[in-house]
N, C-alpha and C. Protein backbone atom coordinates (compact mmCIF):
# COMPACT_ATOMS: atom_id res chain seq x y z
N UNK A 1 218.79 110.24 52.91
CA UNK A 1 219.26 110.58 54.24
C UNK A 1 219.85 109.35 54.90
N UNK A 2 220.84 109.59 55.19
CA UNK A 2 221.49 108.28 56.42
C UNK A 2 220.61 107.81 57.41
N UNK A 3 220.98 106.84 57.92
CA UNK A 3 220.42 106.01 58.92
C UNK A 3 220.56 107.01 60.63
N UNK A 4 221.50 107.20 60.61
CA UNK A 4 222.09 108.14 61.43
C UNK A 4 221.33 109.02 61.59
N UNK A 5 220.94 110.27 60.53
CA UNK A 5 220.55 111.19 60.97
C UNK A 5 218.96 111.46 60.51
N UNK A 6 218.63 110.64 60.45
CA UNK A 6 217.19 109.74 60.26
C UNK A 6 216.57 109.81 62.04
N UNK A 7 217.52 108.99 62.37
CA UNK A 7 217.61 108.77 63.85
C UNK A 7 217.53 109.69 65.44
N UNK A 8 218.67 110.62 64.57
CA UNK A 8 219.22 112.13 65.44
C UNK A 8 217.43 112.98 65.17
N UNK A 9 217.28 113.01 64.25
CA UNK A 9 216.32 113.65 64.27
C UNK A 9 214.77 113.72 64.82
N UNK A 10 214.28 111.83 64.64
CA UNK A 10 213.29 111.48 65.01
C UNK A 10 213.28 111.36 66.92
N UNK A 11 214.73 111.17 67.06
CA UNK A 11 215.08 111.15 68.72
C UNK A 11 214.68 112.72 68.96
N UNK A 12 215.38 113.93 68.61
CA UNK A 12 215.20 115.09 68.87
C UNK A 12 213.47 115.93 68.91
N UNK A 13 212.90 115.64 67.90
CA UNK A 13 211.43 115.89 67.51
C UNK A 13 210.56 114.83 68.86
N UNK A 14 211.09 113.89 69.48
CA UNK A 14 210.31 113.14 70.19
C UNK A 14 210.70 113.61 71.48
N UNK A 15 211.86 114.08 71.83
CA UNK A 15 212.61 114.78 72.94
C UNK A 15 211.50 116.24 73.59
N UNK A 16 211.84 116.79 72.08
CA UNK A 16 211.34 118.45 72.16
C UNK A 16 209.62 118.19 72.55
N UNK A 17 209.26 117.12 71.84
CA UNK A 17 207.93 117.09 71.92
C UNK A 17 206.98 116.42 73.11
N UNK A 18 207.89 115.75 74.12
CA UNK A 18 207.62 115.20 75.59
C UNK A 18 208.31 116.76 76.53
N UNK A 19 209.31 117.04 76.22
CA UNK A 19 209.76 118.94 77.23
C UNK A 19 208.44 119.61 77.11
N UNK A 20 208.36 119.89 76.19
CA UNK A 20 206.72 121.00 75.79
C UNK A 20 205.90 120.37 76.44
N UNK A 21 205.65 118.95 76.50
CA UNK A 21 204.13 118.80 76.48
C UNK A 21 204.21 118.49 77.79
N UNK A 22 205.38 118.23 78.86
CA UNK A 22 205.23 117.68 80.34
C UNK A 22 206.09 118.54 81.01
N UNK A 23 206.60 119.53 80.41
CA UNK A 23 207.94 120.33 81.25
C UNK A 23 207.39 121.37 82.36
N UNK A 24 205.98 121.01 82.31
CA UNK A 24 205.05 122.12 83.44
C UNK A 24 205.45 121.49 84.52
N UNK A 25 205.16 122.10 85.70
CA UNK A 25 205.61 121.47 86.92
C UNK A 25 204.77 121.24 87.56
N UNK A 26 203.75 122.24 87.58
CA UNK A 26 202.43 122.32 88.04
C UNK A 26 201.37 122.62 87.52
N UNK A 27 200.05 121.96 87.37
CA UNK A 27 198.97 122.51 86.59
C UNK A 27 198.55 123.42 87.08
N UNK A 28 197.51 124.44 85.59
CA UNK A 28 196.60 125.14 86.26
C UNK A 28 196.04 125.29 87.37
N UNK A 29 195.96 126.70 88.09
CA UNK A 29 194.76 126.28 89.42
C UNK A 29 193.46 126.48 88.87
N UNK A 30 192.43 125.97 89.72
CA UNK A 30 190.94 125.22 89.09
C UNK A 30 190.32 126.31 90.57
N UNK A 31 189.22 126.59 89.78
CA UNK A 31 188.07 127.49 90.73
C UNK A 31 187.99 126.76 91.75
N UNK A 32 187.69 125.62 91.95
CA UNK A 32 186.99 124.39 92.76
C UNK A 32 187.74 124.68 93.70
N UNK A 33 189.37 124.45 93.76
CA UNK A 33 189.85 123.91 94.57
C UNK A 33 190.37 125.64 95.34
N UNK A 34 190.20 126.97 94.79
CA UNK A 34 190.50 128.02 95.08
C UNK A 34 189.25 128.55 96.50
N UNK A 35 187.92 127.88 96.22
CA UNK A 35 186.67 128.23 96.68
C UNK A 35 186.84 127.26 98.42
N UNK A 36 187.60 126.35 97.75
CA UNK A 36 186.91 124.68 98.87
C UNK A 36 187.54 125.78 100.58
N UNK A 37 188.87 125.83 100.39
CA UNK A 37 189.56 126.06 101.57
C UNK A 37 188.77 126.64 102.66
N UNK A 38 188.36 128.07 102.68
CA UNK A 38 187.26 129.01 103.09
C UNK A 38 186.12 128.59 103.51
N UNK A 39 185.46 127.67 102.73
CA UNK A 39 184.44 127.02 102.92
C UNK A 39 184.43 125.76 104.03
N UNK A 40 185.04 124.99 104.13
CA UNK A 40 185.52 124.21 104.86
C UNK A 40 186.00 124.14 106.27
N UNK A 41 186.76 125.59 106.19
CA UNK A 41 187.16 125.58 107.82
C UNK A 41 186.57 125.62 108.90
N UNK A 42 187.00 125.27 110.16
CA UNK A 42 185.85 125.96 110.86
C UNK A 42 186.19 126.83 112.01
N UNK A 43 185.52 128.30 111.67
CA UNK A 43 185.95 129.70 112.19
C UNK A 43 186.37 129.74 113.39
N UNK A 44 186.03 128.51 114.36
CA UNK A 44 185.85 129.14 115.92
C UNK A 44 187.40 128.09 116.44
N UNK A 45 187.83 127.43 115.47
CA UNK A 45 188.94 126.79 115.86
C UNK A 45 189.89 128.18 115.43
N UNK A 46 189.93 128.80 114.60
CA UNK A 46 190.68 130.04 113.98
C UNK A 46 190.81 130.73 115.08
N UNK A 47 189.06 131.33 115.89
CA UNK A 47 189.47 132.05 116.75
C UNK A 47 189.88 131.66 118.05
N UNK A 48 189.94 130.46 118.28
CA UNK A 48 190.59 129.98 119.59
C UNK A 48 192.39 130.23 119.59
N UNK A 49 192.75 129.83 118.33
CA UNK A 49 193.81 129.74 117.98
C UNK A 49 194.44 131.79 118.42
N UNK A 50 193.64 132.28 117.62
CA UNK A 50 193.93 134.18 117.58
C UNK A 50 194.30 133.95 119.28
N UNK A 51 193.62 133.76 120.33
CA UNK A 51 193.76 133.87 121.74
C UNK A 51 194.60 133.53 122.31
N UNK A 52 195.52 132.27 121.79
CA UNK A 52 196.39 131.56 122.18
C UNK A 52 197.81 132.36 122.64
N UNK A 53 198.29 133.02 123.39
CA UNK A 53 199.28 133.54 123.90
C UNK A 53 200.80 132.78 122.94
N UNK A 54 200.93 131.76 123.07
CA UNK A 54 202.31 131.31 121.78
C UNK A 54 201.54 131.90 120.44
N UNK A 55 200.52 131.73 119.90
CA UNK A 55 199.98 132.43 118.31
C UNK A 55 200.83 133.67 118.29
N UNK A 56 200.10 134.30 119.31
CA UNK A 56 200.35 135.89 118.86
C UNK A 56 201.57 136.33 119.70
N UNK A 57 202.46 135.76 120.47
CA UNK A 57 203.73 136.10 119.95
C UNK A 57 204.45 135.85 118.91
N UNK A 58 203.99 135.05 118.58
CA UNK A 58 204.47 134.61 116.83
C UNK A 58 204.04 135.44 115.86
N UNK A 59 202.87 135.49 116.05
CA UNK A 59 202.39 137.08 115.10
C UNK A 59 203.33 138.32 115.29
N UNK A 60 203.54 138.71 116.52
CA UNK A 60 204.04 140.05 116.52
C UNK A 60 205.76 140.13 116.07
N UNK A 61 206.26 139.29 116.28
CA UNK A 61 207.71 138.73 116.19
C UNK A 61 207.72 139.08 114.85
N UNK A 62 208.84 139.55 114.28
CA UNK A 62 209.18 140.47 112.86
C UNK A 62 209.92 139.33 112.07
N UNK A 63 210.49 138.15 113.03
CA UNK A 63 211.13 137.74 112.54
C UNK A 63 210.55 136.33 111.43
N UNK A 64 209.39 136.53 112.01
CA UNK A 64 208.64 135.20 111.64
C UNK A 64 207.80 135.55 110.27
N UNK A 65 207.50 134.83 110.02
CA UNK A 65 206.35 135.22 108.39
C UNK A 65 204.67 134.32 108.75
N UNK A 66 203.89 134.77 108.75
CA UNK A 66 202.77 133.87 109.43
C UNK A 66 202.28 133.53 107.42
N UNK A 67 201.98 132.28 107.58
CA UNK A 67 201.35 131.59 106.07
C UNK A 67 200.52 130.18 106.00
N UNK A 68 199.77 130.18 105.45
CA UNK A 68 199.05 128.48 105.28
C UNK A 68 200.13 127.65 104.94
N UNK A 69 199.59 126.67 105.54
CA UNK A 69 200.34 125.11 104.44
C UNK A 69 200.30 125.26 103.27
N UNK A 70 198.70 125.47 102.94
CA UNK A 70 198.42 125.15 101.64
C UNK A 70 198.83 126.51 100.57
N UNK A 71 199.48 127.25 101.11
CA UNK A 71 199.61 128.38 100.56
C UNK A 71 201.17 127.83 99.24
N UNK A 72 201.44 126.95 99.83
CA UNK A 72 202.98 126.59 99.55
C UNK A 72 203.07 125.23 98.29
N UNK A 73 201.93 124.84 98.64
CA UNK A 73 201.20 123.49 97.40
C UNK A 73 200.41 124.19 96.54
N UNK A 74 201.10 123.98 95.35
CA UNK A 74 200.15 124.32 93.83
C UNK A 74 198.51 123.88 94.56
N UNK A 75 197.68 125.03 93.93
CA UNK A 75 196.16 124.68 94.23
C UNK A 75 195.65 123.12 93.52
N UNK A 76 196.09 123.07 92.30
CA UNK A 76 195.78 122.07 91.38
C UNK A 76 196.33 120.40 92.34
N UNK A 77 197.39 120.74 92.94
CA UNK A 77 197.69 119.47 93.51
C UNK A 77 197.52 118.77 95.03
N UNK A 78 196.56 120.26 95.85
CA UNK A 78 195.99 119.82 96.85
C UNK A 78 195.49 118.68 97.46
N UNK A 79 194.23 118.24 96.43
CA UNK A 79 193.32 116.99 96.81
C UNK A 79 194.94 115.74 97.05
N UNK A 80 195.69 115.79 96.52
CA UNK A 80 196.28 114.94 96.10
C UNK A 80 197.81 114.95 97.45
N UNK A 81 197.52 116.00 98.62
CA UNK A 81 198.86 116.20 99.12
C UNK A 81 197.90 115.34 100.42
N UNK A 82 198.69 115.24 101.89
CA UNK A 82 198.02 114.28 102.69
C UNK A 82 197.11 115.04 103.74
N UNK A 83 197.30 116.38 103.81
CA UNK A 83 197.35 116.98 104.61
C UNK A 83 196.11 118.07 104.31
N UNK A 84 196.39 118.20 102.81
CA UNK A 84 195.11 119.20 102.18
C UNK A 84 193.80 118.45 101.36
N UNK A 85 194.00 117.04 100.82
CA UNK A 85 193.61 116.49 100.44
C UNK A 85 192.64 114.87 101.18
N UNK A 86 193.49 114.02 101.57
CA UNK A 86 192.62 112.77 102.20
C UNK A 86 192.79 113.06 103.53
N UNK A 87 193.35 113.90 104.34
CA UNK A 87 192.99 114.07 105.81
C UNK A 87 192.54 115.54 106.20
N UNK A 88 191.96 115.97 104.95
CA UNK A 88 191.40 117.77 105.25
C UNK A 88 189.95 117.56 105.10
N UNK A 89 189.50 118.02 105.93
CA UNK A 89 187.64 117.93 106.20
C UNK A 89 187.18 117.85 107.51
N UNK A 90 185.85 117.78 107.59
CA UNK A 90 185.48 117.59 109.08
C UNK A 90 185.88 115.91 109.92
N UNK A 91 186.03 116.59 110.94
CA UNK A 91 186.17 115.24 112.13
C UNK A 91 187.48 114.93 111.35
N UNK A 92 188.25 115.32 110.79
CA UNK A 92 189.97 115.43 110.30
C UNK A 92 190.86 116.54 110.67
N UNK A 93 191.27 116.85 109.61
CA UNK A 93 191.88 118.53 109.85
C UNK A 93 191.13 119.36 109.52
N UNK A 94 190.48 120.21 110.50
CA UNK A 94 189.54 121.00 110.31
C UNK A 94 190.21 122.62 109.40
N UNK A 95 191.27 122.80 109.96
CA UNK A 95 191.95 124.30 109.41
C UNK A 95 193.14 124.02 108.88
N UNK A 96 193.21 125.14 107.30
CA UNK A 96 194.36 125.12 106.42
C UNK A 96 195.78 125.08 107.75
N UNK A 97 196.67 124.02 108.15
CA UNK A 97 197.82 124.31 108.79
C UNK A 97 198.40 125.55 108.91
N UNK A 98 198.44 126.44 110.03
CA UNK A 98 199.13 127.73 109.93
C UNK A 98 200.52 127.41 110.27
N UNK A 99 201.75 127.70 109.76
CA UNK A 99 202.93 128.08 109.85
C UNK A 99 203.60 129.04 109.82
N UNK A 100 204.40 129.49 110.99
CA UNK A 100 205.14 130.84 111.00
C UNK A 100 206.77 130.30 110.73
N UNK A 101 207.39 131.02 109.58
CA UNK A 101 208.31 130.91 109.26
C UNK A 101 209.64 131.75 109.48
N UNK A 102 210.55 131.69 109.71
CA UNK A 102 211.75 132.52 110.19
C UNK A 102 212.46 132.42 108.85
N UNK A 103 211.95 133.70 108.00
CA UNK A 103 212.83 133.62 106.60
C UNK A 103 214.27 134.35 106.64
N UNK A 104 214.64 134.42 107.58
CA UNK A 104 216.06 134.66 107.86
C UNK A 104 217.46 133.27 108.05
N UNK A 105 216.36 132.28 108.46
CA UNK A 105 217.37 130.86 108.59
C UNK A 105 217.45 130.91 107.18
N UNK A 106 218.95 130.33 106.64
CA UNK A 106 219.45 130.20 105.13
C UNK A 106 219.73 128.71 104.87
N UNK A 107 219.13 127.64 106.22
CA UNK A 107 218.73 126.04 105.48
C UNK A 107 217.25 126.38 105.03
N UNK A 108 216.44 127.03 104.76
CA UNK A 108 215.17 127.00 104.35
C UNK A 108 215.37 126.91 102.91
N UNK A 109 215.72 126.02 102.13
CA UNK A 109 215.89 125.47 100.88
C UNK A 109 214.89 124.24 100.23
N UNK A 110 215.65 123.29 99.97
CA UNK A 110 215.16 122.30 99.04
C UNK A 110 215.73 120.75 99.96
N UNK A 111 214.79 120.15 99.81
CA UNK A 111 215.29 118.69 100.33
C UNK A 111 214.37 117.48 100.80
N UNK A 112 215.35 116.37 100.15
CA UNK A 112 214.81 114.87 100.08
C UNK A 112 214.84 114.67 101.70
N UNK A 113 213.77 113.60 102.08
CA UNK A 113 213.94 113.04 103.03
C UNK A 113 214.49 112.02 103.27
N UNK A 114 216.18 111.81 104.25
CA UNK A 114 216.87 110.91 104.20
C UNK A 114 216.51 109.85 104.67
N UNK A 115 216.76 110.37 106.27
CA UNK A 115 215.82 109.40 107.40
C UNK A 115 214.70 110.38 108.39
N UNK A 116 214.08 109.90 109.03
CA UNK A 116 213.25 110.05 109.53
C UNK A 116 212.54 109.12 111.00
N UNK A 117 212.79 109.99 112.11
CA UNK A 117 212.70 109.04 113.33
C UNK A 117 211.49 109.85 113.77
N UNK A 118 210.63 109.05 114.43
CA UNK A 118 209.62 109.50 115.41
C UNK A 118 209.39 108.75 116.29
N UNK A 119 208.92 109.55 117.86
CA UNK A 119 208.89 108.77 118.54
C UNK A 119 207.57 109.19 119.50
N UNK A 120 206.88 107.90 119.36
CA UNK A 120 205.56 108.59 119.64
C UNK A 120 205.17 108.28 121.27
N UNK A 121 205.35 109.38 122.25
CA UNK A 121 204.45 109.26 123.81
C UNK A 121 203.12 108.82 123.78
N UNK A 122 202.62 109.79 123.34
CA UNK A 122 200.86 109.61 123.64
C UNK A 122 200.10 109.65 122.75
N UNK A 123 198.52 109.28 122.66
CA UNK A 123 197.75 109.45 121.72
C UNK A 123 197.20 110.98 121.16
N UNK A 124 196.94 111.28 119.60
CA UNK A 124 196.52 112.34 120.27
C UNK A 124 194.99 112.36 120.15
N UNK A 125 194.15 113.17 121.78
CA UNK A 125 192.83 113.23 121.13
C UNK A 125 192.00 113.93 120.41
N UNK A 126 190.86 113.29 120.80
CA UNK A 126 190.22 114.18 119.59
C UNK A 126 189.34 115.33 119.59
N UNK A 127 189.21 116.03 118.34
CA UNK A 127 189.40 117.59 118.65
C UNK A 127 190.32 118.21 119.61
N UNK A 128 191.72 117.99 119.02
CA UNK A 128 192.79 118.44 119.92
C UNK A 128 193.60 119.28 118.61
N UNK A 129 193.91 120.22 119.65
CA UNK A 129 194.90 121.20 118.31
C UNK A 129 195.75 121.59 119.04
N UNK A 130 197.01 121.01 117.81
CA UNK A 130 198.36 120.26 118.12
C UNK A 130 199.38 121.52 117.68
N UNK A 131 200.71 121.50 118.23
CA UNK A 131 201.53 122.41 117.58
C UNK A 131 202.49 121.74 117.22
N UNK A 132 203.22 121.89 116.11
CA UNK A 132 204.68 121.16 115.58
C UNK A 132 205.74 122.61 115.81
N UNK A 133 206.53 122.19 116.98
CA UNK A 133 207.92 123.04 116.92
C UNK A 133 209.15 122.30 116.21
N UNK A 134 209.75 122.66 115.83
CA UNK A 134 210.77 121.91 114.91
C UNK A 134 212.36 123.10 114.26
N UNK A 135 213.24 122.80 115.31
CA UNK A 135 214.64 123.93 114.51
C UNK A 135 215.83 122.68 114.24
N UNK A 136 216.17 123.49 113.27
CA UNK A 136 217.40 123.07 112.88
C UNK A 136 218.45 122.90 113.62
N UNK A 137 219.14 122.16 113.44
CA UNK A 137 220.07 121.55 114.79
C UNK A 137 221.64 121.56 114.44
N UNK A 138 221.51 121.15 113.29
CA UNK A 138 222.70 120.80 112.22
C UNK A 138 223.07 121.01 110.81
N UNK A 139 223.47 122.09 110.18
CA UNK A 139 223.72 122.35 108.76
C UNK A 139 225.23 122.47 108.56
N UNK A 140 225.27 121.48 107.39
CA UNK A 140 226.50 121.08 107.00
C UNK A 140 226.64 120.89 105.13
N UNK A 141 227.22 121.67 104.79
CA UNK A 141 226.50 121.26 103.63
C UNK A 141 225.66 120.97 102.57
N UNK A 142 225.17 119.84 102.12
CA UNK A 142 223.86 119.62 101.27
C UNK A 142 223.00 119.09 102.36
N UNK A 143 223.42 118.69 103.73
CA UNK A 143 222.44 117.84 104.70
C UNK A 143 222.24 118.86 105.64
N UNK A 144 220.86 118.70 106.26
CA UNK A 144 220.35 119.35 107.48
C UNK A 144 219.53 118.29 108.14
N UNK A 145 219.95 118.64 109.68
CA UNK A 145 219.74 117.79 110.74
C UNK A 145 218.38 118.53 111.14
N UNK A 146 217.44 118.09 111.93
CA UNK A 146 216.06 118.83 112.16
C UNK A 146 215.86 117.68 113.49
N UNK A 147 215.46 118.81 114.27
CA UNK A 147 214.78 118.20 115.65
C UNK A 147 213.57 119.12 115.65
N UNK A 148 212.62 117.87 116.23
CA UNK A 148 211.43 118.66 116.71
C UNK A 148 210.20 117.56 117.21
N UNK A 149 209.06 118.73 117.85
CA UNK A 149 208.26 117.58 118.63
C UNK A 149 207.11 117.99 118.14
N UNK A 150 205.46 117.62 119.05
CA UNK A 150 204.49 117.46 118.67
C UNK A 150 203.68 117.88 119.81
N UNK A 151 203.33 119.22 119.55
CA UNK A 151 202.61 119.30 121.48
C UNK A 151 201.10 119.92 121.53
N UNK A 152 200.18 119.26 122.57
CA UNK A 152 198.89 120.23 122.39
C UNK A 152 198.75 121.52 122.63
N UNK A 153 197.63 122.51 122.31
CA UNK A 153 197.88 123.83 122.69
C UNK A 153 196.56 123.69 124.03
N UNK A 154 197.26 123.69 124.90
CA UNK A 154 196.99 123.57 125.67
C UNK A 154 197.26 124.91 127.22
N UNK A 155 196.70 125.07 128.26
CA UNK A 155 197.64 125.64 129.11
C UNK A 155 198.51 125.11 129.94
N UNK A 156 199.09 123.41 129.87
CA UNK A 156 199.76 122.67 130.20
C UNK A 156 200.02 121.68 128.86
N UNK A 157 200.38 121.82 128.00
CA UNK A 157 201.21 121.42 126.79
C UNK A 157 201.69 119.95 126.79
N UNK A 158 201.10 119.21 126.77
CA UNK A 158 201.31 117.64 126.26
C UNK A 158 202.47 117.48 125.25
N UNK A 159 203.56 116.86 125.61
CA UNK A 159 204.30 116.28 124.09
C UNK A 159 203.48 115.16 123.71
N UNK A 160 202.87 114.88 122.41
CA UNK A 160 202.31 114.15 122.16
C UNK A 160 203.65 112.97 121.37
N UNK A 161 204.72 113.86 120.16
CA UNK A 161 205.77 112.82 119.84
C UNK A 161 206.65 113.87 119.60
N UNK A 162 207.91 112.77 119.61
CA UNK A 162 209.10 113.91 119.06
C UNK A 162 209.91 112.86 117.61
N UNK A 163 210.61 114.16 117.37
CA UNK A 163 211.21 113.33 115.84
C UNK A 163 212.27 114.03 115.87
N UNK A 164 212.76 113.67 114.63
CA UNK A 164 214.40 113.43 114.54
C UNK A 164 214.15 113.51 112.91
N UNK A 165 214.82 114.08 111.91
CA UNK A 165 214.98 114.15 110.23
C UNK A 165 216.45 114.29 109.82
N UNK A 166 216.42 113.93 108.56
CA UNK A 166 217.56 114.28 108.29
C UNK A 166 217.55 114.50 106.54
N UNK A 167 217.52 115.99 105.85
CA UNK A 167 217.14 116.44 104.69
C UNK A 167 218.62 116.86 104.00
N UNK A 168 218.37 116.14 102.72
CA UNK A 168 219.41 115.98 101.64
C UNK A 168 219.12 116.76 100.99
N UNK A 169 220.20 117.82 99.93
CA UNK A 169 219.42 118.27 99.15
C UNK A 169 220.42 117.55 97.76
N UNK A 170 219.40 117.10 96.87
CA UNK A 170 219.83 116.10 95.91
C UNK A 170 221.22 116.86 94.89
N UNK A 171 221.96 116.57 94.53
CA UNK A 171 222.80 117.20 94.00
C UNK A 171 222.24 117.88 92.53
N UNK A 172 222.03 117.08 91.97
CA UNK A 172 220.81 117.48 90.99
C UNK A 172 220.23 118.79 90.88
N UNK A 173 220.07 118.60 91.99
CA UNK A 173 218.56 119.88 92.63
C UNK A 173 219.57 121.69 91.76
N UNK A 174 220.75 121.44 91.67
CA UNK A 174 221.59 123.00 91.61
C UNK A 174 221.31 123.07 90.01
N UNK A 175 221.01 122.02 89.13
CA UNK A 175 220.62 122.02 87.69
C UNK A 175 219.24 122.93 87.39
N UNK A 176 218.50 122.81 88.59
CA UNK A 176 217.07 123.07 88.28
C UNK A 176 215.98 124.10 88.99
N UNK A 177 217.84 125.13 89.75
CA UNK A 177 217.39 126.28 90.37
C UNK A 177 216.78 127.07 89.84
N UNK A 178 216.75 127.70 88.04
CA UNK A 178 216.55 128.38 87.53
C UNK A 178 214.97 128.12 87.55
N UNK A 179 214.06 126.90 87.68
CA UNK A 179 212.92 126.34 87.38
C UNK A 179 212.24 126.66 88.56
N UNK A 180 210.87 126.84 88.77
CA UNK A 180 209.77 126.88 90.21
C UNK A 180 209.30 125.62 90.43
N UNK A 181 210.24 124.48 89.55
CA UNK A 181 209.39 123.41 89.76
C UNK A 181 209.58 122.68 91.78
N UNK A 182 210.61 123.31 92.02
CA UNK A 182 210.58 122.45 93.46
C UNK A 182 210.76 123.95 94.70
């Protein structure tokens, strides 16, 4: 056999054999981490939240989709995200993040974070439950502009910070639509 295809081959067999063995995107989900969520929360922040007059117009609104954070992160890679993992527990984030989504906006895609401005007013305290409003401002293309702030739920509503984003979506990214990896 040639040198050449000596080569072609041992490259190809080492190719095929790193796709198979890493081409998952996400691991298995694990009992552990299916059980923790439920267990963890704590109920009476849930039901303060149910009472909240902005909640449940958001609930009733057709237009919105009500869902966890964590609903959206592989179970397997929780511990490991910032939000479900090293700042989820007591005297932290007590409840899975609820998000209501407007699956009718058509920037709700894929995207890198370009820049990123925040600008922070106040502290926030503690045992305080915060709301993130945040719309799109600017779609052009592969880039979307995002404004949004940081406010308590309160019956006088604190901005705690506001921000400013700006999400790329990698060109790349149109190779690897066919995949669930992103």
């Amino acid at each position: 056999m040639s040198q050449f295809l000596k080569k072609t081959i041992f490259s190809g067999v080492l190719f095929t054999t790193g796709f198979v063995a890493f081409a998952k995107a996400w691991p298995a989900n694990s009992i552990e981490h299916n059980q923790r969520k439920s267990q963890e929360q704590r109920q009476e922040i849930i039901e303060k939240l149910q009472l909240n007059t902005q909640f449940n117009i958001l609930q009733q609104n057709k237009d919105f989709t009500s869902l966890t954070h964590s609903s959206k992160i592989p179970k397997a890679h929780q511990t490991n995200h910032v939000s479900q993992g090293l700042l989820f527990g007591p005297q932290q984030l007590e409840i899975d993040p609820i998000v209501f989504v407007n699956e009718k906006d058509q920037e709700l895609k894929r995207g890198v974070t370009a820049k990123l401005t925040i600008d922070f007013k106040d502290r926030v305290k503690t045992d305080a439950t915060v709301l993130l409003k945040a719309k799109v401002v600017e779609s052009k293309g592969r880039k979307v502009v995002i404004a949004g702030h940081i406010e308590t739920v309160d019956e006088n509503p604190e901005v705690i910070a506001t921000a400013n984003c700006i999400l790329v979506e990698p060109k790349w990214f149109k190779y690897f639509s066919w995949l669930s990896m992103f």
